[in-house]
ModelCIF file with pLDDT and N, C-alpha, C, O atoms, coordinates in Angstrom:
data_MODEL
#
_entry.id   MODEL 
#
_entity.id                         1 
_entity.type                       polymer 
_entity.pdbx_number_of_molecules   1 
#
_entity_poly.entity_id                      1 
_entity_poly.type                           'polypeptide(L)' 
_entity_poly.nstd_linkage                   no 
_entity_poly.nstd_monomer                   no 
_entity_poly.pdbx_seq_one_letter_code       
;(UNK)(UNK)(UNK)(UNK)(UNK)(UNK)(UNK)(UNK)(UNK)(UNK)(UNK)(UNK)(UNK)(UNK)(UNK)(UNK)
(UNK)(UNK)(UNK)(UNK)(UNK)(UNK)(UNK)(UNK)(UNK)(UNK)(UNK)(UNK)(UNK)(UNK)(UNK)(UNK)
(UNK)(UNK)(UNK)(UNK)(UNK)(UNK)(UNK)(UNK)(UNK)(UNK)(UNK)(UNK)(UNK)(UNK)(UNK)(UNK)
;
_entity_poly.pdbx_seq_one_letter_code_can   XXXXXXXXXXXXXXXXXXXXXXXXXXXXXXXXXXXXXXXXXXXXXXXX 
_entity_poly.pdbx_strand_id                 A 
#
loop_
_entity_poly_seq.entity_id 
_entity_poly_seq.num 
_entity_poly_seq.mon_id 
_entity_poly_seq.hetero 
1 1  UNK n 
1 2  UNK n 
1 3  UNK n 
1 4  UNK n 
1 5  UNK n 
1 6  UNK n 
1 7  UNK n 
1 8  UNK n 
1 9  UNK n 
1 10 UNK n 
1 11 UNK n 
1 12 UNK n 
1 13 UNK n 
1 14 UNK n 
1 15 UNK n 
1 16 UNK n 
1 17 UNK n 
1 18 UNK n 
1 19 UNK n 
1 20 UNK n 
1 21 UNK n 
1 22 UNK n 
1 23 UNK n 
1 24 UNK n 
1 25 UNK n 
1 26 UNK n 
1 27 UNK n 
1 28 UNK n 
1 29 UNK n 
1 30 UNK n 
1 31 UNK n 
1 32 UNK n 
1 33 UNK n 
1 34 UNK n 
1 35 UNK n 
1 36 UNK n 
1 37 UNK n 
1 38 UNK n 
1 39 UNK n 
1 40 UNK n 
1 41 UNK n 
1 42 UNK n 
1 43 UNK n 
1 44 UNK n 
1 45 UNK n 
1 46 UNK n 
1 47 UNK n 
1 48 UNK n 
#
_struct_asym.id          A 
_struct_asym.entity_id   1 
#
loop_
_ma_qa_metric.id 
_ma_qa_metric.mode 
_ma_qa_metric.name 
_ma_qa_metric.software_group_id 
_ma_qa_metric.type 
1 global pLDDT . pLDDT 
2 local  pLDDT . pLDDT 
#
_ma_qa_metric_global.metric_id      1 
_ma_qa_metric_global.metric_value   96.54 
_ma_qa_metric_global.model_id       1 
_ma_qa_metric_global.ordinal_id     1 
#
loop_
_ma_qa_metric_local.label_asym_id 
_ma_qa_metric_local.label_comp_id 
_ma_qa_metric_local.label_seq_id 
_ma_qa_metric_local.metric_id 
_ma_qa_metric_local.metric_value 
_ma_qa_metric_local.model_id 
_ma_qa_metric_local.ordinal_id 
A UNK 1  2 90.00 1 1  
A UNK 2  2 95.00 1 2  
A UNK 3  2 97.00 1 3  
A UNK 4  2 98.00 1 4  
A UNK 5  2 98.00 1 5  
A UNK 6  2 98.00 1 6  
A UNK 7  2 98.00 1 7  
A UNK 8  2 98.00 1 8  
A UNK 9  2 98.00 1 9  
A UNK 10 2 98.00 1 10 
A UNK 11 2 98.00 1 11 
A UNK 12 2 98.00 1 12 
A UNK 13 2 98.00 1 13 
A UNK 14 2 98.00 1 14 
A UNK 15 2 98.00 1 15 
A UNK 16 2 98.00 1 16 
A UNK 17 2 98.00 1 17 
A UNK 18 2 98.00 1 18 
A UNK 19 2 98.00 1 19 
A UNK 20 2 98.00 1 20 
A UNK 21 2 98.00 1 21 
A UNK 22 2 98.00 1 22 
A UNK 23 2 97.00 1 23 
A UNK 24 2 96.00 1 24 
A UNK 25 2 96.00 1 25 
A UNK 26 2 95.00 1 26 
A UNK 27 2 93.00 1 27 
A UNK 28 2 93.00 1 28 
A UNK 29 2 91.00 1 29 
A UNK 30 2 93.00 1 30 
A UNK 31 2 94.00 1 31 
A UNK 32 2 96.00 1 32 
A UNK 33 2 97.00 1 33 
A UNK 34 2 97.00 1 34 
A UNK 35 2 98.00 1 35 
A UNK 36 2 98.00 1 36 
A UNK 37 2 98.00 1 37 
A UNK 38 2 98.00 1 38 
A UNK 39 2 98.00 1 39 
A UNK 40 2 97.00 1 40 
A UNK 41 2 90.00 1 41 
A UNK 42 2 93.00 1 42 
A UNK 43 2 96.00 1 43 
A UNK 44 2 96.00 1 44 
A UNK 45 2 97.00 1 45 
A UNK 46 2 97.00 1 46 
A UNK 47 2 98.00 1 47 
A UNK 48 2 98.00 1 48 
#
loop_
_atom_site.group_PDB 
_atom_site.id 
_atom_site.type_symbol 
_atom_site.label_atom_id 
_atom_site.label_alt_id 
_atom_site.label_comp_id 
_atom_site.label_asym_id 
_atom_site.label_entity_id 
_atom_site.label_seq_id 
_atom_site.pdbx_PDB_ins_code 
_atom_site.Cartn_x 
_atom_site.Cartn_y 
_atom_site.Cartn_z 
_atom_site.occupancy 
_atom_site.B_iso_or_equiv 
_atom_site.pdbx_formal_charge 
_atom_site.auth_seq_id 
_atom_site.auth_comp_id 
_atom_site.auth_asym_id 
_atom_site.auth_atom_id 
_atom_site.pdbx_PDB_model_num 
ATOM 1   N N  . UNK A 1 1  ? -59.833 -16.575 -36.698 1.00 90.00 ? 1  UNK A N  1 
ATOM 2   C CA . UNK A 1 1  ? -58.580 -15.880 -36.765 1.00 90.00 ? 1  UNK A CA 1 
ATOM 3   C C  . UNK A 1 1  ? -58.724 -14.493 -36.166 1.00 90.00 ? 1  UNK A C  1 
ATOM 4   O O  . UNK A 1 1  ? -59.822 -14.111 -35.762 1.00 90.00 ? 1  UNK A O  1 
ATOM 5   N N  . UNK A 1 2  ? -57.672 -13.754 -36.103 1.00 95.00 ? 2  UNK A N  1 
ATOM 6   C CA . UNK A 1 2  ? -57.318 -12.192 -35.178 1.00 95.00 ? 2  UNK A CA 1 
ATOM 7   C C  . UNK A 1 2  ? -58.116 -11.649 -36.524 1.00 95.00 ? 2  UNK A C  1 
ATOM 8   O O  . UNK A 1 2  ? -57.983 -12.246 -37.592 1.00 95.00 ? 2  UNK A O  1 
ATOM 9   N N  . UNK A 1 3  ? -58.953 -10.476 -36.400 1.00 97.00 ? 3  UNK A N  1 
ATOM 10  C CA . UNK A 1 3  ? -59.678 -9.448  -37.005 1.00 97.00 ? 3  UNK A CA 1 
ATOM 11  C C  . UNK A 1 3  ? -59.131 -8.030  -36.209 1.00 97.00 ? 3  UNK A C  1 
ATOM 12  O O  . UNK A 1 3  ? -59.300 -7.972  -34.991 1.00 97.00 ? 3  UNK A O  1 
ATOM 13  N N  . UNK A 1 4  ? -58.588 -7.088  -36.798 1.00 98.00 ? 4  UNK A N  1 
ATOM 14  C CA . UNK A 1 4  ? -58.525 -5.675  -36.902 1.00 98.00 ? 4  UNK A CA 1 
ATOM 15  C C  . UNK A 1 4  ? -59.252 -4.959  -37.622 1.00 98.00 ? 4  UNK A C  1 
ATOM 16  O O  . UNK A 1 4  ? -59.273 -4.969  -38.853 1.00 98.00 ? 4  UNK A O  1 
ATOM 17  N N  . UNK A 1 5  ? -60.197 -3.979  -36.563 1.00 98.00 ? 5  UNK A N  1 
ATOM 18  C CA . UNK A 1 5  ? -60.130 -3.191  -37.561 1.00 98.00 ? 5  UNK A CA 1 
ATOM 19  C C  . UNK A 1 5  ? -60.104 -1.725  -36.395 1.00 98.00 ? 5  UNK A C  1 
ATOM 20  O O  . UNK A 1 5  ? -60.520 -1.726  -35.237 1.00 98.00 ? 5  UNK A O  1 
ATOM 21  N N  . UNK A 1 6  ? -59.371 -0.365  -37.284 1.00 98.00 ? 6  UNK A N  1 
ATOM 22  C CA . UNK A 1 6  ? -59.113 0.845   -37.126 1.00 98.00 ? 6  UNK A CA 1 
ATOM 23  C C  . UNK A 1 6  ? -60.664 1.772   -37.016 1.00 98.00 ? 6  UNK A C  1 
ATOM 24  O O  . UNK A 1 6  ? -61.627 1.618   -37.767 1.00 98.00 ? 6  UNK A O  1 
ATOM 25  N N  . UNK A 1 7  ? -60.563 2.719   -35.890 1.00 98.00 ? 7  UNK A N  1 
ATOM 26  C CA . UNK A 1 7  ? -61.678 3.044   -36.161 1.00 98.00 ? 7  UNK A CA 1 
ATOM 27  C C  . UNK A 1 7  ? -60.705 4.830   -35.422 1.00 98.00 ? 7  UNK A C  1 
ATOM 28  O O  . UNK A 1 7  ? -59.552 4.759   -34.998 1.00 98.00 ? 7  UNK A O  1 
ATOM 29  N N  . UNK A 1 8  ? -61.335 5.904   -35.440 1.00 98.00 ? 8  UNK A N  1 
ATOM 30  C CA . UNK A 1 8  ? -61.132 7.338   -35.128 1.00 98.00 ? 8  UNK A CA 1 
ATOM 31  C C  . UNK A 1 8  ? -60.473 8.324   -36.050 1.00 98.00 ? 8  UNK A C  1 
ATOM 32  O O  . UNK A 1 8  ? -60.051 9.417   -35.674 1.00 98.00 ? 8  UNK A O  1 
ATOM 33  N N  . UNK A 1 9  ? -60.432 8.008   -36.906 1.00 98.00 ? 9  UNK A N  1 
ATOM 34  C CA . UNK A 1 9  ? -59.699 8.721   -38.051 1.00 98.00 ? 9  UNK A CA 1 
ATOM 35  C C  . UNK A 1 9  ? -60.677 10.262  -38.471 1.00 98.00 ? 9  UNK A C  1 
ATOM 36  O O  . UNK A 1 9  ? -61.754 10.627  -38.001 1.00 98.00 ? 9  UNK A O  1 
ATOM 37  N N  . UNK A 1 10 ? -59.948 10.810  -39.349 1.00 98.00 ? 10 UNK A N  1 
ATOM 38  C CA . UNK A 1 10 ? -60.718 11.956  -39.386 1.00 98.00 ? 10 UNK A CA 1 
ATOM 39  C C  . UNK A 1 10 ? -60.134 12.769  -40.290 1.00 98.00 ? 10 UNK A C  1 
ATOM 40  O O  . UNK A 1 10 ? -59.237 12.248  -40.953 1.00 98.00 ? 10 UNK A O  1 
ATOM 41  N N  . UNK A 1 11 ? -60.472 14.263  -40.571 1.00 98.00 ? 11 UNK A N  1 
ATOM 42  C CA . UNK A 1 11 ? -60.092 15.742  -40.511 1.00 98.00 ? 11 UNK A CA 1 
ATOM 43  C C  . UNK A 1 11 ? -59.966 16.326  -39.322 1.00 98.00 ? 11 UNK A C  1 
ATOM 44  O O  . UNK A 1 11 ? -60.944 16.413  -38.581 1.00 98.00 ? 11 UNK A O  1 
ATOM 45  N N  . UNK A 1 12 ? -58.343 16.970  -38.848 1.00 98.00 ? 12 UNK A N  1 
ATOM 46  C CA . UNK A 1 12 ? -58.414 17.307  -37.492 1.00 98.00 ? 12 UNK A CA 1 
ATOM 47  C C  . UNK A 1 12 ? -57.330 19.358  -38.286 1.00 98.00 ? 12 UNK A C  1 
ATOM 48  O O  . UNK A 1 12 ? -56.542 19.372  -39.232 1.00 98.00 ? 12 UNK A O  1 
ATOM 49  N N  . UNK A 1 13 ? -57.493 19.838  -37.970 1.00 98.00 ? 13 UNK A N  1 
ATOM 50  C CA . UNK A 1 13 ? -56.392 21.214  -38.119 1.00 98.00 ? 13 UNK A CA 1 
ATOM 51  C C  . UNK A 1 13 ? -54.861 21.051  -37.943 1.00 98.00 ? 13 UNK A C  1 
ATOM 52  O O  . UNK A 1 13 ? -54.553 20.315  -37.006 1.00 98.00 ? 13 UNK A O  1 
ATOM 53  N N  . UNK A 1 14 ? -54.117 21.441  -38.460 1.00 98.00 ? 14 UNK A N  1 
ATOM 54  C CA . UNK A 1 14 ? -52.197 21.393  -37.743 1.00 98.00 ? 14 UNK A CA 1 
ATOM 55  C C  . UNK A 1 14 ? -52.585 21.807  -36.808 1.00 98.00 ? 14 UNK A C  1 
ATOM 56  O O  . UNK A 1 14 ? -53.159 22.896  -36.826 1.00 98.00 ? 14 UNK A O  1 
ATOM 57  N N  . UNK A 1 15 ? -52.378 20.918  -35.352 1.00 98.00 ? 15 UNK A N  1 
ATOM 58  C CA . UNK A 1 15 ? -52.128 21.016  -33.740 1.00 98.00 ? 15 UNK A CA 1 
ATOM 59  C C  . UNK A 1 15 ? -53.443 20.527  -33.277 1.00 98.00 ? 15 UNK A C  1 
ATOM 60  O O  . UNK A 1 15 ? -54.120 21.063  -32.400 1.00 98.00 ? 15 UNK A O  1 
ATOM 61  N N  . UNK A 1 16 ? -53.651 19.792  -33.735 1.00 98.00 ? 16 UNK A N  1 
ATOM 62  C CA . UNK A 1 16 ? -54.890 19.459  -33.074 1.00 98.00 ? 16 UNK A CA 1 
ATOM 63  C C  . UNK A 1 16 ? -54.673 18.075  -32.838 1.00 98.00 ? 16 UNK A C  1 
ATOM 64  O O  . UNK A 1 16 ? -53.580 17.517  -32.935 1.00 98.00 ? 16 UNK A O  1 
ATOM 65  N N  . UNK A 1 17 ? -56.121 17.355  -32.418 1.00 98.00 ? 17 UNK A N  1 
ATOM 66  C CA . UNK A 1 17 ? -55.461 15.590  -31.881 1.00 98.00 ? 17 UNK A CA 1 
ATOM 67  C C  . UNK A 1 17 ? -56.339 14.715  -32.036 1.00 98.00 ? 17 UNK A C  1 
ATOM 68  O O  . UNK A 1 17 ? -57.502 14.977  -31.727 1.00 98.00 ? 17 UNK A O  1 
ATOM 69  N N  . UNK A 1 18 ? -56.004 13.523  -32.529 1.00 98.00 ? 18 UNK A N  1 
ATOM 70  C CA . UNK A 1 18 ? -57.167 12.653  -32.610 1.00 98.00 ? 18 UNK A CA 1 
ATOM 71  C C  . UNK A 1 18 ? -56.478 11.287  -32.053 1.00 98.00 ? 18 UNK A C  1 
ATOM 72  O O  . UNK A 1 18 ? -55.306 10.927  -32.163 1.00 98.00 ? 18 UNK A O  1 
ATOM 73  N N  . UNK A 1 19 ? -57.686 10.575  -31.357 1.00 98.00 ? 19 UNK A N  1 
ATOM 74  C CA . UNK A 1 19 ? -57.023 9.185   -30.999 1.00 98.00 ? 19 UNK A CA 1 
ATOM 75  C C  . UNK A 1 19 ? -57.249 8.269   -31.815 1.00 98.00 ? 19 UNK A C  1 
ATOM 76  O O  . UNK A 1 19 ? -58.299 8.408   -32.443 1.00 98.00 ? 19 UNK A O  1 
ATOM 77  N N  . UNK A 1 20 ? -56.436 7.060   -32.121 1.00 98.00 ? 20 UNK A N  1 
ATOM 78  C CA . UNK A 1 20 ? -57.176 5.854   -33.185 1.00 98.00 ? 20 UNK A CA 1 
ATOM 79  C C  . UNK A 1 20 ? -57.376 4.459   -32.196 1.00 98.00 ? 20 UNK A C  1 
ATOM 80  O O  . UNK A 1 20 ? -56.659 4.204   -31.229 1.00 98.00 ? 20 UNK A O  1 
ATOM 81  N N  . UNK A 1 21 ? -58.363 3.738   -32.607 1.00 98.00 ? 21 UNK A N  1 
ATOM 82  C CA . UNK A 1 21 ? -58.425 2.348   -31.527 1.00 98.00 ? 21 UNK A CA 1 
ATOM 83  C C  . UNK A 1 21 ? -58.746 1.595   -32.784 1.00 98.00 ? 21 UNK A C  1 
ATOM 84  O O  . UNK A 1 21 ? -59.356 1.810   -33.831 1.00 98.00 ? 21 UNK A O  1 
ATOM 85  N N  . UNK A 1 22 ? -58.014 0.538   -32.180 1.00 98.00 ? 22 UNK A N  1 
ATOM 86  C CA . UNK A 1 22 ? -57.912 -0.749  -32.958 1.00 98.00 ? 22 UNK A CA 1 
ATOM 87  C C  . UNK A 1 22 ? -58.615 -1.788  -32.241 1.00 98.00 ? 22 UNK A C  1 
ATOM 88  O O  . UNK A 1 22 ? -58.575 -2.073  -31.045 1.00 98.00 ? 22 UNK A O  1 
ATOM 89  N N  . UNK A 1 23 ? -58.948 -2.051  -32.729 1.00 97.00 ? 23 UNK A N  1 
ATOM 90  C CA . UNK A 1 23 ? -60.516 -3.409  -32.043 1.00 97.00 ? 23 UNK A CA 1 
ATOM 91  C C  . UNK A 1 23 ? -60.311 -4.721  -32.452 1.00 97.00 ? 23 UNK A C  1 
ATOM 92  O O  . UNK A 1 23 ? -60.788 -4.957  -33.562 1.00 97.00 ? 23 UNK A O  1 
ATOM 93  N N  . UNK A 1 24 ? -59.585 -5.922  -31.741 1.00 96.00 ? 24 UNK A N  1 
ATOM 94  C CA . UNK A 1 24 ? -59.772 -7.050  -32.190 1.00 96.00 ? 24 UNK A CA 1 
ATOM 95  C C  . UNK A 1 24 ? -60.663 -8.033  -31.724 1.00 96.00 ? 24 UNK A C  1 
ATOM 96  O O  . UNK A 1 24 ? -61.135 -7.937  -30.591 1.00 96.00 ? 24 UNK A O  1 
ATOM 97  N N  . UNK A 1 25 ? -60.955 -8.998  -32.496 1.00 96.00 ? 25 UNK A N  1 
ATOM 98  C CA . UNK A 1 25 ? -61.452 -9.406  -32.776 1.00 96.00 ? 25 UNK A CA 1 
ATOM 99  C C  . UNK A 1 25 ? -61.573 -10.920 -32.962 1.00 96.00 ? 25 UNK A C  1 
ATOM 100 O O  . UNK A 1 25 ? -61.213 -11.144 -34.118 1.00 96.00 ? 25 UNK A O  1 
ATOM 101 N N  . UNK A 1 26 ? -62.033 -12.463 -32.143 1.00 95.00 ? 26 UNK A N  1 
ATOM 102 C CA . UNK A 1 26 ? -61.789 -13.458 -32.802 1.00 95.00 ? 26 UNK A CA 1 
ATOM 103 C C  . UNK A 1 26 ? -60.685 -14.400 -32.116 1.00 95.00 ? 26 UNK A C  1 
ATOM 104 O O  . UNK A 1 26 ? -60.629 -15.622 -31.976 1.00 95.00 ? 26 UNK A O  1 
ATOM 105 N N  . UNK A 1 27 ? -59.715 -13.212 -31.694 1.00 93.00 ? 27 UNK A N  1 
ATOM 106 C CA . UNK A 1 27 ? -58.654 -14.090 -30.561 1.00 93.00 ? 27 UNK A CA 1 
ATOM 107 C C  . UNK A 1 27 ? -58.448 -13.066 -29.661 1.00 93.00 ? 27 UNK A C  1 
ATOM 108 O O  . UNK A 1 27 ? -58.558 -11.863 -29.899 1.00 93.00 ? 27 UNK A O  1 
ATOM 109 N N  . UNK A 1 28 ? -58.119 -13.635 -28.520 1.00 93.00 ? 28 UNK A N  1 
ATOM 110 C CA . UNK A 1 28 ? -57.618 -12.715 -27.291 1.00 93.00 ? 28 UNK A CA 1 
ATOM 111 C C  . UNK A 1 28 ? -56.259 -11.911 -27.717 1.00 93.00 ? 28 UNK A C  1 
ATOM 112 O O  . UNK A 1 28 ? -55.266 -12.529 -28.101 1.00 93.00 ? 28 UNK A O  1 
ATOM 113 N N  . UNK A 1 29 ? -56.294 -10.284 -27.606 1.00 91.00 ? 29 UNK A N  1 
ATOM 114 C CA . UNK A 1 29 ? -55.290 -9.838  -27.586 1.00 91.00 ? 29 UNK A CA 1 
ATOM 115 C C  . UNK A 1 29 ? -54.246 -9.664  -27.151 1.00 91.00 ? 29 UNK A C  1 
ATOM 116 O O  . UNK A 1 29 ? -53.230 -9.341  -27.767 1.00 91.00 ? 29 UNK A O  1 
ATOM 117 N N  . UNK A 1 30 ? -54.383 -9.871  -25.960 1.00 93.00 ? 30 UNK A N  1 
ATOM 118 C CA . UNK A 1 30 ? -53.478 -9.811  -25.092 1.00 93.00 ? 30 UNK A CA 1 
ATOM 119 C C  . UNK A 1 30 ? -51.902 -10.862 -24.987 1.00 93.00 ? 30 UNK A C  1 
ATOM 120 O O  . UNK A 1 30 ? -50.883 -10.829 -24.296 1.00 93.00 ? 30 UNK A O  1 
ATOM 121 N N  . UNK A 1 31 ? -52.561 -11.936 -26.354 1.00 94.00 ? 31 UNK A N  1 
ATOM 122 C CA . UNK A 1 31 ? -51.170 -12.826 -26.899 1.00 94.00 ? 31 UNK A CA 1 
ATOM 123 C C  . UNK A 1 31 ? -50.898 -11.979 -27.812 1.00 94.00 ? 31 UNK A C  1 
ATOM 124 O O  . UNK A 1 31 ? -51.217 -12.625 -28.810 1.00 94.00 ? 31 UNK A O  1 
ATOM 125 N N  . UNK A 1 32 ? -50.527 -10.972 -28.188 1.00 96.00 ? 32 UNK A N  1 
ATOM 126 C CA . UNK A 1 32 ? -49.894 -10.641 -29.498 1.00 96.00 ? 32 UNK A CA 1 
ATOM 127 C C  . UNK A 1 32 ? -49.381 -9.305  -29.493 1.00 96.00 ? 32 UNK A C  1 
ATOM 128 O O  . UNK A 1 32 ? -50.150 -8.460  -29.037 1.00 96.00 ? 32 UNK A O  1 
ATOM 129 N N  . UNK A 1 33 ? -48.211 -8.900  -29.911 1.00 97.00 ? 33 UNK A N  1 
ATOM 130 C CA . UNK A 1 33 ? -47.729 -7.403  -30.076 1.00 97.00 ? 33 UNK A CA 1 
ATOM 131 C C  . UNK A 1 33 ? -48.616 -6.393  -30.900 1.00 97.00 ? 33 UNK A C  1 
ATOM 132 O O  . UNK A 1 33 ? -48.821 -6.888  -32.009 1.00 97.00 ? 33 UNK A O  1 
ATOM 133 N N  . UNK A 1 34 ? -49.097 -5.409  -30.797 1.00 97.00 ? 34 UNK A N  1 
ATOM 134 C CA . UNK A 1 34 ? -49.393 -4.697  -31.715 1.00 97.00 ? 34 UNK A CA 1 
ATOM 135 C C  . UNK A 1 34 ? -48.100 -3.528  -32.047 1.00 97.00 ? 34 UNK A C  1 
ATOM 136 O O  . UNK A 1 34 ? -47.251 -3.075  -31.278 1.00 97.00 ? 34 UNK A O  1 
ATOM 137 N N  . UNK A 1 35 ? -48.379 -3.217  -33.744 1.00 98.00 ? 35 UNK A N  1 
ATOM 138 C CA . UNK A 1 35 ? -47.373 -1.907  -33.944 1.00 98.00 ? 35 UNK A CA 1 
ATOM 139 C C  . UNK A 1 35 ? -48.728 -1.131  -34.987 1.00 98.00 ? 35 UNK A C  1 
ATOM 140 O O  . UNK A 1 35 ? -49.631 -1.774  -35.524 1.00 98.00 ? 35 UNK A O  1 
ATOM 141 N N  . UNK A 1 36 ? -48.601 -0.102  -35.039 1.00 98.00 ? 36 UNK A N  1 
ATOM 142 C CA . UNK A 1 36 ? -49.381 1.037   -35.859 1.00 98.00 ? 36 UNK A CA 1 
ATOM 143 C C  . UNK A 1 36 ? -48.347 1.582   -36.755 1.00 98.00 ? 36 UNK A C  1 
ATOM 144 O O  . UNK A 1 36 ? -47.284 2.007   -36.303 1.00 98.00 ? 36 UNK A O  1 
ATOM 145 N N  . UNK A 1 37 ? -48.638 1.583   -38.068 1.00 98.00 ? 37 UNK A N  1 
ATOM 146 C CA . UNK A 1 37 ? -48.211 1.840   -39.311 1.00 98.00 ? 37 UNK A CA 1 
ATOM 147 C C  . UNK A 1 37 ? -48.948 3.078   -40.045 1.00 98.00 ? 37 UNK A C  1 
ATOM 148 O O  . UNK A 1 37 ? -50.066 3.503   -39.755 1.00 98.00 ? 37 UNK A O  1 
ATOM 149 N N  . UNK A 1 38 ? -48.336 3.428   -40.766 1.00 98.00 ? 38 UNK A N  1 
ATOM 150 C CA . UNK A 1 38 ? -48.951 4.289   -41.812 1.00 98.00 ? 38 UNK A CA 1 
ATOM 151 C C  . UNK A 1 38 ? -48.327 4.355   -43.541 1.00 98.00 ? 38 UNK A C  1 
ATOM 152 O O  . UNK A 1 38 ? -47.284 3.753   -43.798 1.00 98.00 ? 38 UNK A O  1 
ATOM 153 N N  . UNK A 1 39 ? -48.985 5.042   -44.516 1.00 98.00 ? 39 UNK A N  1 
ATOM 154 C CA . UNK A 1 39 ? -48.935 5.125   -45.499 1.00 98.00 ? 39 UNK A CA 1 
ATOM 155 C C  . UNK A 1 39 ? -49.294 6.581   -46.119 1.00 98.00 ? 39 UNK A C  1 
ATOM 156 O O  . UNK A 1 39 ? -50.463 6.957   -46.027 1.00 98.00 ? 39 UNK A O  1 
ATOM 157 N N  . UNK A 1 40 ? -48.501 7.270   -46.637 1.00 97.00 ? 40 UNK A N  1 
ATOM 158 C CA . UNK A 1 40 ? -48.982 8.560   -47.434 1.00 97.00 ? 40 UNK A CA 1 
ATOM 159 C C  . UNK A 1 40 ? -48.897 8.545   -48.656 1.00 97.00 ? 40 UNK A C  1 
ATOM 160 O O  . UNK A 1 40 ? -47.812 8.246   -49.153 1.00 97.00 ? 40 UNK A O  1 
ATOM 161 N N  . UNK A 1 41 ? -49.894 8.828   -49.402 1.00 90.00 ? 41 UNK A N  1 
ATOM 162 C CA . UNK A 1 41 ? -49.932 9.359   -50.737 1.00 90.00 ? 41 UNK A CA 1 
ATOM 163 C C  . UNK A 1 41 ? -48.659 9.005   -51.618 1.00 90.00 ? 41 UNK A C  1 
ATOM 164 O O  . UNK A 1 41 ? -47.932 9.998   -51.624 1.00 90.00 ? 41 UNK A O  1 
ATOM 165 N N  . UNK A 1 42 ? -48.070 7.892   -52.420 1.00 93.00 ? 42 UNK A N  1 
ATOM 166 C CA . UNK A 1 42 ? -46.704 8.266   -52.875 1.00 93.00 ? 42 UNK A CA 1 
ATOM 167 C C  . UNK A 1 42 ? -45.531 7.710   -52.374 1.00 93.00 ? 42 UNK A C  1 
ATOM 168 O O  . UNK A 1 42 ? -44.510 7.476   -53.021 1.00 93.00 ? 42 UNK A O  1 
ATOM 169 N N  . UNK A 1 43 ? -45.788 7.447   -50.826 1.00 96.00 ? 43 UNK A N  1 
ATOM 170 C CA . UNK A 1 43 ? -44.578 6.996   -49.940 1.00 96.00 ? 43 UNK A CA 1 
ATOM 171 C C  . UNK A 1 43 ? -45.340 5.566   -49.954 1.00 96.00 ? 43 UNK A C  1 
ATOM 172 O O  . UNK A 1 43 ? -46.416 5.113   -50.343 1.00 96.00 ? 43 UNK A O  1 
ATOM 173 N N  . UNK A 1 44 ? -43.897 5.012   -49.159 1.00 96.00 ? 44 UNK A N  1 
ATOM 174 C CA . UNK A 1 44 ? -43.881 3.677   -48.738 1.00 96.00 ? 44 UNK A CA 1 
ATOM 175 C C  . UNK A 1 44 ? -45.028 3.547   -47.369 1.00 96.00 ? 44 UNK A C  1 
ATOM 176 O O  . UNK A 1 44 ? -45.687 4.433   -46.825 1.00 96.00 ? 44 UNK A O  1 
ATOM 177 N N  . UNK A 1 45 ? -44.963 2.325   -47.137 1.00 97.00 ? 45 UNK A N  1 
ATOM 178 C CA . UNK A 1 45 ? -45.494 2.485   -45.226 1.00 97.00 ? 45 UNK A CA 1 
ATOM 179 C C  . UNK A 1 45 ? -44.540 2.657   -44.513 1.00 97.00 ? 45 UNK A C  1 
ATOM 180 O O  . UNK A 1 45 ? -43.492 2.467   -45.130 1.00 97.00 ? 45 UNK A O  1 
ATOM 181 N N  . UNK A 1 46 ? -44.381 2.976   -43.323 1.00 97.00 ? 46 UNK A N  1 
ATOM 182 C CA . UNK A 1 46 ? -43.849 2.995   -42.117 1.00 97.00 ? 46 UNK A CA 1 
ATOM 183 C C  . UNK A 1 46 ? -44.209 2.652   -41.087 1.00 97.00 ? 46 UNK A C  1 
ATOM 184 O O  . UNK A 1 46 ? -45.407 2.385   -41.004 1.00 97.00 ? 46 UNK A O  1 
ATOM 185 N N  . UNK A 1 47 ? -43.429 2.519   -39.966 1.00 98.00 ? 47 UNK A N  1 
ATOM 186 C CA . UNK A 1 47 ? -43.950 2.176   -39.083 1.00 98.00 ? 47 UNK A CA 1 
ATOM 187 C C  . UNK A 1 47 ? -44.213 2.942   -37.594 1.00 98.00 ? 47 UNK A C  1 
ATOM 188 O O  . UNK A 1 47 ? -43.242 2.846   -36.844 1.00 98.00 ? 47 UNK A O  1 
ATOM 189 N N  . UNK A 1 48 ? -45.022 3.463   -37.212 1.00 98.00 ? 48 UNK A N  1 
ATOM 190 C CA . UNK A 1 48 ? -45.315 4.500   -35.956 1.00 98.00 ? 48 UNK A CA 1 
ATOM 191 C C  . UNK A 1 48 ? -44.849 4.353   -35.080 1.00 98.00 ? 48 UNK A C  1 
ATOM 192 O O  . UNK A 1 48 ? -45.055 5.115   -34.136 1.00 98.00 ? 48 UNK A O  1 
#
């Protein structure tokens, strides 16, 4: 089956930049949409 996983995350300052890559895994990606989501503390997810 498709395997994700997230990798670049961090501590970065307000204005600063970080990239994230997602690495699959198991099946060719190139059949499938990706979307990037998130979650804070308290809140729901969303979607990026």
């Amino acid at each position: 089956q498709l395997q994700l996983v997230e990798s670049g995350g961090g501590l970065v300052q307000p204005g600063g930049s970080l990239r994230l890559s997602c690495a699959a895994s198991g099946r060719t990606l190139k059949n499938y949409n990706i979307g990037w989501f998130r979650q804070a503390p308290g809140k729901e997810r969303e979607g990026v």
